[in-house]
N, C-alpha and C. Protein backbone atom coordinates (compact mmCIF):
# COMPACT_ATOMS: atom_id res chain seq x y z
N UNK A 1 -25.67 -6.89 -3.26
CA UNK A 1 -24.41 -7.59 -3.17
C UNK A 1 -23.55 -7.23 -4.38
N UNK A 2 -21.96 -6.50 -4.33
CA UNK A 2 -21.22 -6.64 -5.15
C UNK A 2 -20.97 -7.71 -6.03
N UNK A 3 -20.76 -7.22 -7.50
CA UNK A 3 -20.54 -8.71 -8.21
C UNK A 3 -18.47 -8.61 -8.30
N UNK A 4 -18.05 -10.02 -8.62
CA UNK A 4 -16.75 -9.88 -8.10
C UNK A 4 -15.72 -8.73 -9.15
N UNK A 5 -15.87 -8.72 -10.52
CA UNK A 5 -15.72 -7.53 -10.78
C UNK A 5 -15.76 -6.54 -10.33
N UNK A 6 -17.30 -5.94 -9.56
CA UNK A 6 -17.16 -4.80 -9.13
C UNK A 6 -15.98 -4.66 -8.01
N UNK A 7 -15.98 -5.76 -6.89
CA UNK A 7 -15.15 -6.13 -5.88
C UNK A 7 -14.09 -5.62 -6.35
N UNK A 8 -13.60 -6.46 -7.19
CA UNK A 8 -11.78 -6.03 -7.61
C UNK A 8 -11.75 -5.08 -8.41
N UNK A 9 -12.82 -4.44 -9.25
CA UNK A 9 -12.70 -3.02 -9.34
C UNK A 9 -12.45 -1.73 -8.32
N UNK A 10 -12.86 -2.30 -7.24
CA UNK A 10 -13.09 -1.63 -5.89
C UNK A 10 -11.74 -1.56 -5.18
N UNK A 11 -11.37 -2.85 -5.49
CA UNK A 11 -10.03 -3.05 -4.62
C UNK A 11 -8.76 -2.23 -5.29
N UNK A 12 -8.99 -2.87 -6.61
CA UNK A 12 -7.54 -1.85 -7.72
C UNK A 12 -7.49 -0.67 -7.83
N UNK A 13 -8.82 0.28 -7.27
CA UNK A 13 -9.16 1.31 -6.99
C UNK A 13 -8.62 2.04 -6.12
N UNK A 14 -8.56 0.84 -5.11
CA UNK A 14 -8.37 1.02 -3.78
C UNK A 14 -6.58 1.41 -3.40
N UNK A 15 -6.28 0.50 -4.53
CA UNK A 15 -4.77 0.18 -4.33
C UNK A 15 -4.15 1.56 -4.75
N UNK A 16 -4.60 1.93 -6.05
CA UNK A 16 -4.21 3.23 -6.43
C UNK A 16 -4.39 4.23 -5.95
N UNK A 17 -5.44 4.17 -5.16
CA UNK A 17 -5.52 5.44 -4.03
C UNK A 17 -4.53 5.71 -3.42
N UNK A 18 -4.05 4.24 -2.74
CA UNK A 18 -2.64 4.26 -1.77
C UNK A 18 -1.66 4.32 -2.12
N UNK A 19 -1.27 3.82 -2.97
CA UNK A 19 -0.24 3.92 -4.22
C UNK A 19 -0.19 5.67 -4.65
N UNK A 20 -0.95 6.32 -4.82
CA UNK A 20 -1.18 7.52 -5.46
C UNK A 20 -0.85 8.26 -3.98
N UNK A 21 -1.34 8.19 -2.77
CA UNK A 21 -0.87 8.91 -1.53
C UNK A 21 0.75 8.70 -0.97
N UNK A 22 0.66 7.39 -1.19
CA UNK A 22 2.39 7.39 -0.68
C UNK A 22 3.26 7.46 -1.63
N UNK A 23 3.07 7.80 -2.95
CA UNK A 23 3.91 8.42 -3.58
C UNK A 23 4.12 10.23 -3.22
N UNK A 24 2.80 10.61 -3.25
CA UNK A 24 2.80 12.15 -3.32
C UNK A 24 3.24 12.22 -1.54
N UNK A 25 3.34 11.84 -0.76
CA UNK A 25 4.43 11.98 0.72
C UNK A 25 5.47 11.44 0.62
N UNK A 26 6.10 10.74 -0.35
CA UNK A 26 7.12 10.30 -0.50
C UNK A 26 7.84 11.71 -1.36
N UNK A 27 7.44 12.77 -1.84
CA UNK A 27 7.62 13.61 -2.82
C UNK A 27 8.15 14.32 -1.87
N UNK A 28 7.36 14.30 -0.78
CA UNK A 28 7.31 15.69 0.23
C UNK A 28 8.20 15.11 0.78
N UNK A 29 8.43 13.94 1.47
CA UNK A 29 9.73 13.79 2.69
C UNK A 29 10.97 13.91 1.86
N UNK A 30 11.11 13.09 0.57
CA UNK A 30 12.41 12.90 0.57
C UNK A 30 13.64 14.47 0.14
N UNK A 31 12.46 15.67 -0.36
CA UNK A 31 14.04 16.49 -0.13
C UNK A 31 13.87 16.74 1.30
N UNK A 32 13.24 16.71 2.24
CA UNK A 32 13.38 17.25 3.65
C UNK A 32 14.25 16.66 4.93
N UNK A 33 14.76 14.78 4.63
CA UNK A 33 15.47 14.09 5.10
C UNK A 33 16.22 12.76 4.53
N UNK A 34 16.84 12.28 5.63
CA UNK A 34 17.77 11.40 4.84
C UNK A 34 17.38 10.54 4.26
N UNK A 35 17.94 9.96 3.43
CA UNK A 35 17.38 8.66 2.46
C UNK A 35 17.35 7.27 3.59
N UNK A 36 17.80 7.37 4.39
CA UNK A 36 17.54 6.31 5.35
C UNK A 36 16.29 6.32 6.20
N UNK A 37 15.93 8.01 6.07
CA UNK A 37 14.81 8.05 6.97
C UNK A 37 13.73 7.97 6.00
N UNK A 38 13.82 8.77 4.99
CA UNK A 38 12.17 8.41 3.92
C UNK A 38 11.96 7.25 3.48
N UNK A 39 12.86 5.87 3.87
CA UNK A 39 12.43 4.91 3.80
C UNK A 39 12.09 4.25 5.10
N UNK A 40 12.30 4.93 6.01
CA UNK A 40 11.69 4.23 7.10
C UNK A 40 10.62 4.97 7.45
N UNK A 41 10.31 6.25 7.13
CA UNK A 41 9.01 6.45 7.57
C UNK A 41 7.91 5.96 5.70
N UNK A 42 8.23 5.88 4.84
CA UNK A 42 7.04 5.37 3.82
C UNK A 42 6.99 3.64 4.00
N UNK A 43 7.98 3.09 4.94
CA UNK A 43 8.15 1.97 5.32
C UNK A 43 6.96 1.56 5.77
N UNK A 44 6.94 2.63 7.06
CA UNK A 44 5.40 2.49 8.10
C UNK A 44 4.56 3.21 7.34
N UNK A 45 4.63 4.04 6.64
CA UNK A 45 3.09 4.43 5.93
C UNK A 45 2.36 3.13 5.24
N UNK A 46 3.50 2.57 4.19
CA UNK A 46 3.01 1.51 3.31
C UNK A 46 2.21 0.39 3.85
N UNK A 47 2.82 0.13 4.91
CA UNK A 47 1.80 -1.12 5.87
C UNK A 47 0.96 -0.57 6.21
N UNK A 48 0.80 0.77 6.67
CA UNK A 48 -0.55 1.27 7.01
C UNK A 48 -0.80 1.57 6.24
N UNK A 49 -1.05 1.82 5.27
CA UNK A 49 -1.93 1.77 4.51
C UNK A 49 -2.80 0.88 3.86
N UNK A 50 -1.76 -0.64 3.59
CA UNK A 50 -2.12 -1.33 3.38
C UNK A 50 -2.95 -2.47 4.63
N UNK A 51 -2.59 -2.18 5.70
CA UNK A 51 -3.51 -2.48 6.79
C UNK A 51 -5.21 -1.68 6.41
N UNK A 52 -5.06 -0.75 6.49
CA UNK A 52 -6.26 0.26 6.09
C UNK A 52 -7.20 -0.20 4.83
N UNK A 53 -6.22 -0.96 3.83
CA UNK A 53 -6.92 -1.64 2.47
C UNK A 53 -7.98 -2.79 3.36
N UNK A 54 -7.10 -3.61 4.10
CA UNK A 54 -7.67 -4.95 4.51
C UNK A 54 -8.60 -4.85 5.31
N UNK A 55 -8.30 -3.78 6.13
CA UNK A 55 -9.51 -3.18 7.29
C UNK A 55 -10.84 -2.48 6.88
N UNK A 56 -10.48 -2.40 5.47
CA UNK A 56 -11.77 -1.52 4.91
C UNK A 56 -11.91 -0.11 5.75
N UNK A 57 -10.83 0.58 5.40
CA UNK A 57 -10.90 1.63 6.35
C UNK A 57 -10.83 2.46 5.13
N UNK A 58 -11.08 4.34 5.04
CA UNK A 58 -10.89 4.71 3.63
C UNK A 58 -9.71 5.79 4.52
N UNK A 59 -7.80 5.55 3.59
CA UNK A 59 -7.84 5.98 4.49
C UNK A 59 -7.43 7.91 4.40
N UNK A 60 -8.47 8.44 3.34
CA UNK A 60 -8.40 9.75 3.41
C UNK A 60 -8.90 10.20 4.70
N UNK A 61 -9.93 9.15 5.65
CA UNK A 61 -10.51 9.41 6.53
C UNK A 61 -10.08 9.05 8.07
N UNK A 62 -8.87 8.35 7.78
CA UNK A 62 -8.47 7.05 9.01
C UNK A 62 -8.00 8.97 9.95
N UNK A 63 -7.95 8.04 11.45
CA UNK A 63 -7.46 8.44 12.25
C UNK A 63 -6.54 7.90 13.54
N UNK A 64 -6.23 9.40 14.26
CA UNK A 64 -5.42 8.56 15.14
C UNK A 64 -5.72 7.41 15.85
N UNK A 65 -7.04 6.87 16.11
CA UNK A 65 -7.33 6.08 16.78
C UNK A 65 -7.11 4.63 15.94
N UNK A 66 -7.67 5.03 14.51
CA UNK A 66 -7.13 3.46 13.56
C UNK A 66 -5.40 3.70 13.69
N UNK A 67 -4.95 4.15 13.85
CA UNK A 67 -3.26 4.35 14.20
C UNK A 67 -3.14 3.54 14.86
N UNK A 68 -3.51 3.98 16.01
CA UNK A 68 -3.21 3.21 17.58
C UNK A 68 -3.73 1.64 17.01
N UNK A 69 -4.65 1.42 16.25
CA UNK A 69 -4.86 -0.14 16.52
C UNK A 69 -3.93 -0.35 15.43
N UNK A 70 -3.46 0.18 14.25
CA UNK A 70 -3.31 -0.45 13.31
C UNK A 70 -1.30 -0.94 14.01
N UNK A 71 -0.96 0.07 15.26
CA UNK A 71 0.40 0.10 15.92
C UNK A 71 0.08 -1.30 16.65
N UNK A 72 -1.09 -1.41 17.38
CA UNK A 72 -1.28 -2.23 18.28
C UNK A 72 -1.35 -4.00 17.50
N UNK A 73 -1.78 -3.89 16.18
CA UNK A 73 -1.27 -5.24 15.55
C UNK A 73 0.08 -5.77 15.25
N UNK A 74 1.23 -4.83 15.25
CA UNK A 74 2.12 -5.09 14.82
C UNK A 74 2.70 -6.24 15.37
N UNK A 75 3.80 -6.76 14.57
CA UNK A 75 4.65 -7.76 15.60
C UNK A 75 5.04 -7.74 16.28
N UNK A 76 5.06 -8.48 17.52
CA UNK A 76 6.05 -7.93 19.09
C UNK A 76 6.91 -8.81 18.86
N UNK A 77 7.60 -9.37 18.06
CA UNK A 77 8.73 -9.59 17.63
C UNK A 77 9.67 -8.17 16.92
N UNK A 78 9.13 -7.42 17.10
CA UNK A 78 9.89 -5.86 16.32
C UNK A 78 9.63 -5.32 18.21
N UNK A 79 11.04 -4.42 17.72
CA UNK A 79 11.61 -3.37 19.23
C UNK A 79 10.46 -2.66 19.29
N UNK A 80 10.55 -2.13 20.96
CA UNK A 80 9.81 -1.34 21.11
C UNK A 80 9.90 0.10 20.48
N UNK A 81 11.34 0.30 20.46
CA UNK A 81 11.93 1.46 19.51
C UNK A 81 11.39 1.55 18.31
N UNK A 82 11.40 0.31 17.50
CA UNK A 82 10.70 0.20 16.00
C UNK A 82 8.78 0.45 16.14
N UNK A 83 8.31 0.24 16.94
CA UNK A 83 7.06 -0.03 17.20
C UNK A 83 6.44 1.69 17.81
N UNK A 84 7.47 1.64 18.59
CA UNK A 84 7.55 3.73 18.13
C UNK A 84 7.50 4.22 17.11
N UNK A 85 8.36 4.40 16.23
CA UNK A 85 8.54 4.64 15.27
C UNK A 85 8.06 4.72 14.63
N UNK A 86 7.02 3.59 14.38
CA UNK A 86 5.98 3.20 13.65
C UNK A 86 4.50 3.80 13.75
N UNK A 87 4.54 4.55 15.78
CA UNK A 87 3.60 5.05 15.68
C UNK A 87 3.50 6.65 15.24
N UNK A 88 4.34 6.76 15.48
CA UNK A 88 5.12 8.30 15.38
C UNK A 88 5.26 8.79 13.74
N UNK A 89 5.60 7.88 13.17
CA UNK A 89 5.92 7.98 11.81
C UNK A 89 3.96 8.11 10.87
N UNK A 90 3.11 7.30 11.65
CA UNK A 90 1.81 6.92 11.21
C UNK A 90 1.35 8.30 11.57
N UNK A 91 1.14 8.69 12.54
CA UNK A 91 0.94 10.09 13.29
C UNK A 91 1.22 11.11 12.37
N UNK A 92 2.52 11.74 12.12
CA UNK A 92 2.47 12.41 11.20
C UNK A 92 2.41 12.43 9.62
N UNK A 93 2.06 10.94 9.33
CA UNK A 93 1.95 11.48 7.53
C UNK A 93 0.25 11.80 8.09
N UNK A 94 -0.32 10.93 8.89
CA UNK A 94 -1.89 11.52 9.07
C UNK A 94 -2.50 12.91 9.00
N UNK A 95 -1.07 13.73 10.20
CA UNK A 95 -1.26 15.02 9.57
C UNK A 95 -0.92 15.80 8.61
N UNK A 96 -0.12 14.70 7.85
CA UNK A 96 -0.05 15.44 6.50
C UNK A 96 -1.34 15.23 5.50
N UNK A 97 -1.56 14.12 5.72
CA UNK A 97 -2.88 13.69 5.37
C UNK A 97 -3.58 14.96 5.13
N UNK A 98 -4.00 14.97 6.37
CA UNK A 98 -5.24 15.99 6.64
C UNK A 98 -4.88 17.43 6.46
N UNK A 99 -3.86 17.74 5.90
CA UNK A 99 -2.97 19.23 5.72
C UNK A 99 -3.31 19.14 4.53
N UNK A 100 -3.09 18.03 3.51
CA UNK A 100 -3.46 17.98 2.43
C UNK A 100 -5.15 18.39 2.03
N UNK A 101 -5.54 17.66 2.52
CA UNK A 101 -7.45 17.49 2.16
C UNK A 101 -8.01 19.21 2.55
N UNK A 102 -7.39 19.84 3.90
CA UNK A 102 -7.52 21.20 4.25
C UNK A 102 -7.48 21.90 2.48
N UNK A 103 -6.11 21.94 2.25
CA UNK A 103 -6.14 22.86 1.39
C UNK A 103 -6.60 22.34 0.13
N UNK A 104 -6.88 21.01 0.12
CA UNK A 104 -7.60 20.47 -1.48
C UNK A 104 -9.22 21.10 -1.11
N UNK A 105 -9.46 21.15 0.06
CA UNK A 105 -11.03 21.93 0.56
C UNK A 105 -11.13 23.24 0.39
N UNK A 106 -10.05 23.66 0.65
CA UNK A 106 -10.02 25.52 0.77
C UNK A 106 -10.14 25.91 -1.03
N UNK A 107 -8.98 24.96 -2.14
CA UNK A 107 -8.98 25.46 -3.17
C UNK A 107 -9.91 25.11 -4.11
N UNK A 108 -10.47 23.85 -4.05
CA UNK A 108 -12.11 23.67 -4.79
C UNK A 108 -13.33 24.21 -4.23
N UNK A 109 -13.42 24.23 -2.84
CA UNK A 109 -14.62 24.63 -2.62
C UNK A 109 -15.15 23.45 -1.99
N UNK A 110 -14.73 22.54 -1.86
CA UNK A 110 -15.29 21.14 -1.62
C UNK A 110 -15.95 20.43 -3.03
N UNK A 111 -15.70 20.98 -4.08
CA UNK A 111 -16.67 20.86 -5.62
C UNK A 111 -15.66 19.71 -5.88
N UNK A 112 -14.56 18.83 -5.69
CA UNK A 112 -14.09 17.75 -5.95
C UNK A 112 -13.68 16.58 -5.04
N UNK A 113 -13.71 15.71 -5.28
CA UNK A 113 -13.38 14.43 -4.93
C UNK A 113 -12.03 14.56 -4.07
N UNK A 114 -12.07 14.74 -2.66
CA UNK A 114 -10.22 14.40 -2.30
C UNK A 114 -9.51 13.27 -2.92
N UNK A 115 -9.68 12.38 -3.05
CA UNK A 115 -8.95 11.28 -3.90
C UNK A 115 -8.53 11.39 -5.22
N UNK A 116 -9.24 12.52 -5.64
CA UNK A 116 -8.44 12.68 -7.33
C UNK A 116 -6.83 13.63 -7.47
N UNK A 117 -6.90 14.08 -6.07
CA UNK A 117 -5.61 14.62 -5.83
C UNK A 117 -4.55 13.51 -6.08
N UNK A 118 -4.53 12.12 -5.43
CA UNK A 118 -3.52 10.99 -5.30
C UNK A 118 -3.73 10.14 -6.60
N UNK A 119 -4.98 10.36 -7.63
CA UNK A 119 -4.90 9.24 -8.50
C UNK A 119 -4.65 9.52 -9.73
């Protein structure tokens, strides 16, 4: 059993992981589109991600399928348009995600940690 230190060592850990990923896609979208849009797509990253904290999901590893549920919690008080958006927007930082970890694999060798890329 974790002691609660370790816990919230785990968690602040945790946070900076995500913190450390949606900054470095926030790097990448914003010269590529409008400032209205890199905040609406790190909009939907940020909740997913932070869905992914609460879910205990890790999420260098999440996939489309934690997508689909993490879309399928949302509020149905938000448009269906927004709730698109949201999935669409989750969808591709994933494959940026995984575009990332490709070439963090190709250039170590697999000899490092993917997460020390974001922290």
């Amino acid at each position: 059993m974790s002691t609660p230190s370790a816990t919230l060592a785990s968690r602040t850990a945790q946070r900076e992981l995500c913190d450390g990923i949606l900054n470095a896609y926030m790097e990448t979208t914003s010269g590529r589109y409008a400032s209205g849009t890199v905040r609406s797509k790190c909009t939907a990253v940020r909740r997913f991600l932070t869905w992914c904290r609460t879910e205990h999901i890790d999420p260098l590893v999440a996939t489309p399928e934690d997508a689909d549920r993490f879309v399928g919690m949302l509020d149905r008080s938000m448009s269906k348009l927004t709730i698109r958006e949201y999935r669409c927007n989750v969808r591709v930082f994933l494959r940026w995600l995984q575009l990332q970890m490709a070439i963090h694999l190709i250039e170590t060798g697999g000899d490092e940690d993917p997460s020390a890329m974001f922290v």
